[in-house]
N, C-alpha and C. Protein backbone atom coordinates (compact mmCIF):
# COMPACT_ATOMS: atom_id res chain seq x y z
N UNK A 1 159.59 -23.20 7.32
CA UNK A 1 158.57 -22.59 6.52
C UNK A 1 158.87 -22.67 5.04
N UNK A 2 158.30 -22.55 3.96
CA UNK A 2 158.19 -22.63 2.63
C UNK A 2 158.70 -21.58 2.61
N UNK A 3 159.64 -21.13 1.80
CA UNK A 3 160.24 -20.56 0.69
C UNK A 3 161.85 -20.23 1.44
N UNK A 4 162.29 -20.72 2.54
CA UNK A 4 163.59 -20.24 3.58
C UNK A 4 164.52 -21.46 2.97
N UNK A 5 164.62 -21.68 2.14
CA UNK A 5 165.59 -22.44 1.54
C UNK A 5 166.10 -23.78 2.03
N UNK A 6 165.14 -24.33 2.87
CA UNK A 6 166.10 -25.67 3.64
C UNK A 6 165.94 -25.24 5.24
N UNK A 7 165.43 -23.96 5.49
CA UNK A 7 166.19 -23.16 7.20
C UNK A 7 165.09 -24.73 7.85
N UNK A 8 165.30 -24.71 8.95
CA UNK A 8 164.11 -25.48 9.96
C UNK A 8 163.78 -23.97 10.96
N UNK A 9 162.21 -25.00 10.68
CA UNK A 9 161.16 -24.37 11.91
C UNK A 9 161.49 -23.99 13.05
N UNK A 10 161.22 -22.41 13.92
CA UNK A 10 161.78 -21.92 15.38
C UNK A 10 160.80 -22.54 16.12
N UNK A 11 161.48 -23.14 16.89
CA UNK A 11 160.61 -24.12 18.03
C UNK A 11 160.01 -23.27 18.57
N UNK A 12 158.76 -23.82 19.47
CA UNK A 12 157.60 -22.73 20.08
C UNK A 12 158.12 -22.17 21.12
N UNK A 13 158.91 -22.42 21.99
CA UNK A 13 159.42 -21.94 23.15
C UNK A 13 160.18 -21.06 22.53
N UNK A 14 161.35 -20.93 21.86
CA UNK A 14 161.60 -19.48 21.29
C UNK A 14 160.81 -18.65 20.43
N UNK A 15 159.91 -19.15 19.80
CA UNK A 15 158.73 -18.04 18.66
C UNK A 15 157.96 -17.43 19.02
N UNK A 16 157.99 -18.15 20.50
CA UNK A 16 157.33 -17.20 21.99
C UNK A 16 157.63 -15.47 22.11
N UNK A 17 158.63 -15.61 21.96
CA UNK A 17 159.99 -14.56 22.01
C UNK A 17 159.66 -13.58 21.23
N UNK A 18 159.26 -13.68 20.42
CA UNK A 18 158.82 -12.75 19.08
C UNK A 18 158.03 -12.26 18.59
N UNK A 19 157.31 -11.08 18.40
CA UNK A 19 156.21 -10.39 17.83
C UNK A 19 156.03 -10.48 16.30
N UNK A 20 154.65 -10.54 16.02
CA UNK A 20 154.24 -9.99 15.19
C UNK A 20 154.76 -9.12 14.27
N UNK A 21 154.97 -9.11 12.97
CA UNK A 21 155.19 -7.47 12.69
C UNK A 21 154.30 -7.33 11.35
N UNK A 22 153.71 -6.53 11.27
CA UNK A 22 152.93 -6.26 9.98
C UNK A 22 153.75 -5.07 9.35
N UNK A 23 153.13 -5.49 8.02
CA UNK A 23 154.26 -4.47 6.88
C UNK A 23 153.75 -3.82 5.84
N UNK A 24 153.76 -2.33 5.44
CA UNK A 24 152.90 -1.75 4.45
C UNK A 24 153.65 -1.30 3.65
N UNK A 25 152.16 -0.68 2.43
CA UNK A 25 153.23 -0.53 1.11
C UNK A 25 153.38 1.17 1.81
N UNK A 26 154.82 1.45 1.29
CA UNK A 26 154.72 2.87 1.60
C UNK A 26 153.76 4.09 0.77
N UNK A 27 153.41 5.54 0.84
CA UNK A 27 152.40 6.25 0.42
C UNK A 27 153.79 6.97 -0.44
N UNK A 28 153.94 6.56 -1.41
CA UNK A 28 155.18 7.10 -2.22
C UNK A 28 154.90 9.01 -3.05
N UNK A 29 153.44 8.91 -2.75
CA UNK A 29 153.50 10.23 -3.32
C UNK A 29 153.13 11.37 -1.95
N UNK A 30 152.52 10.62 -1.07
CA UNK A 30 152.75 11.27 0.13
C UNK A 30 154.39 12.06 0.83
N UNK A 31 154.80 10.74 0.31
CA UNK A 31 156.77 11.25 0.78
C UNK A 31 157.31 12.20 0.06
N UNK A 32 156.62 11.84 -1.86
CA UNK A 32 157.07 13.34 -2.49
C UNK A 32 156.56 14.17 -1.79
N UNK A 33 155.19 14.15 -1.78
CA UNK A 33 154.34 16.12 -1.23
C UNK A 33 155.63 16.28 -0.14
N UNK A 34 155.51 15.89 0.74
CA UNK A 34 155.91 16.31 1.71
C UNK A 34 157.56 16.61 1.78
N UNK A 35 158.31 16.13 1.03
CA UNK A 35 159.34 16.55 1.03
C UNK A 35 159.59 17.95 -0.17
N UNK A 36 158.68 17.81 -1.00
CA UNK A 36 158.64 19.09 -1.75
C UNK A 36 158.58 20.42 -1.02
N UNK A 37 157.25 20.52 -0.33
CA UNK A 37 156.79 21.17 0.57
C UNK A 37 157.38 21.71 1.59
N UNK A 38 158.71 20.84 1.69
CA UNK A 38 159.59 20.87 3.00
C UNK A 38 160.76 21.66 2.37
N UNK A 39 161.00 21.83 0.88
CA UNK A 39 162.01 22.81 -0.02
C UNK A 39 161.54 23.50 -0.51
N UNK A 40 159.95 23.87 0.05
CA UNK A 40 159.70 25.21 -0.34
C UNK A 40 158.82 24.80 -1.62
N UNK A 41 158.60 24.26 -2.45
CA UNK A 41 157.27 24.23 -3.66
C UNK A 41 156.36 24.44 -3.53
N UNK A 42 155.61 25.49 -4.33
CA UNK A 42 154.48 25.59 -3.61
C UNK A 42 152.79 24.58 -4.41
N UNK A 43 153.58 24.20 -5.59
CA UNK A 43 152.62 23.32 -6.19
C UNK A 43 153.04 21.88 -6.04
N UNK A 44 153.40 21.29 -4.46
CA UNK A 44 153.77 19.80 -4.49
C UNK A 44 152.80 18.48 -4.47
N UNK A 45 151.67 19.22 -4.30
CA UNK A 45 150.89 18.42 -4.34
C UNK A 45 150.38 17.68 -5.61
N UNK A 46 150.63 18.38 -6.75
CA UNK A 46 150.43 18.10 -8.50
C UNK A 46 151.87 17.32 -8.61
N UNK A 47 152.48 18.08 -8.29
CA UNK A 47 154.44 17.59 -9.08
C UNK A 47 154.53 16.47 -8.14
N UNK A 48 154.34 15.96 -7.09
CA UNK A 48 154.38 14.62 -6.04
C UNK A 48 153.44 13.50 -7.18
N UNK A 49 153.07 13.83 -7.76
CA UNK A 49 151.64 12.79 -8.38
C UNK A 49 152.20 12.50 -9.88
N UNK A 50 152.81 13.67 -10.30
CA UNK A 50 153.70 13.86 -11.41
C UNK A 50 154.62 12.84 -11.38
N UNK A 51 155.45 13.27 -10.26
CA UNK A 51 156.77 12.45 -10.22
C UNK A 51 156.80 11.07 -9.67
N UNK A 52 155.50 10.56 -9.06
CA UNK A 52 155.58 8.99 -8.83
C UNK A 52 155.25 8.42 -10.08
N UNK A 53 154.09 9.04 -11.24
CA UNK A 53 153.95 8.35 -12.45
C UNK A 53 154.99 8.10 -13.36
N UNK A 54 156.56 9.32 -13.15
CA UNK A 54 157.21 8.91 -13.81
C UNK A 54 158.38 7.82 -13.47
N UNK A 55 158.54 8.25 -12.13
CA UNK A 55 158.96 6.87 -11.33
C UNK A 55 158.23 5.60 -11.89
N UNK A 56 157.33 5.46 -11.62
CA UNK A 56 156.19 4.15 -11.39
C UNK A 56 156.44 3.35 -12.84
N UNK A 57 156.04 4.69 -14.67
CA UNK A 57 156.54 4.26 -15.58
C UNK A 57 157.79 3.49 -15.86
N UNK A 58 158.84 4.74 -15.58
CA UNK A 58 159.85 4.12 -15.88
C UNK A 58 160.60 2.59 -15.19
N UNK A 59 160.37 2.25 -14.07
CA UNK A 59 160.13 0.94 -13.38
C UNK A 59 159.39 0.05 -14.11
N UNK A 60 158.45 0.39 -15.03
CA UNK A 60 157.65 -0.50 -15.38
C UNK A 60 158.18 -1.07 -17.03
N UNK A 61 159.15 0.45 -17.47
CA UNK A 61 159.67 0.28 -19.24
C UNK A 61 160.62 0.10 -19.36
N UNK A 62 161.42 0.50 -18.05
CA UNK A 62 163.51 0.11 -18.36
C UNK A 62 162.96 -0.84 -17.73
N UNK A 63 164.54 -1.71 -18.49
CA UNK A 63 165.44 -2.47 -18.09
C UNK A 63 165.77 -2.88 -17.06
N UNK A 64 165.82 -3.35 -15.67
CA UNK A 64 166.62 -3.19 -14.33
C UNK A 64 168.33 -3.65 -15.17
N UNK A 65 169.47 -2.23 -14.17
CA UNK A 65 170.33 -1.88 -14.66
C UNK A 65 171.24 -2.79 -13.81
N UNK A 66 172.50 -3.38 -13.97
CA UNK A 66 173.26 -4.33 -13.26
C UNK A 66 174.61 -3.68 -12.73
């Protein structure tokens, strides 16, 4: 397949073998609420929405760090 660096193609008799898998983006402010919620906050539903924008920013204005 394109982009596997050189790998070769899994022959059909083994790709047989193998499912499907589909893959999503995760609900990142869903995981805040809910883990807020789970330590007791009682406004997590604002501060979850809060805290992915500043996540989301700062990903978007630093640097990646080495």
């Amino acid at each position: 397949g394109k982009g596997y660096g050189g790998r070769s193609k899994l022959p059909d008799n083994l790709k047989a073998l193998f499912r499907a898998v589909a893959m999503a983006k995760p609900d990142n402010e869903l995981i805040a609420e809910v883990m807020m919620y789970s330590e007791g906050f009682k406004q997590a539903k604002a501060l979850a929405a809060k805290l992915v924008a500043v996540f989301q920013l700062s990903q978007q204005l630093l640097s990646p760090q080495q």
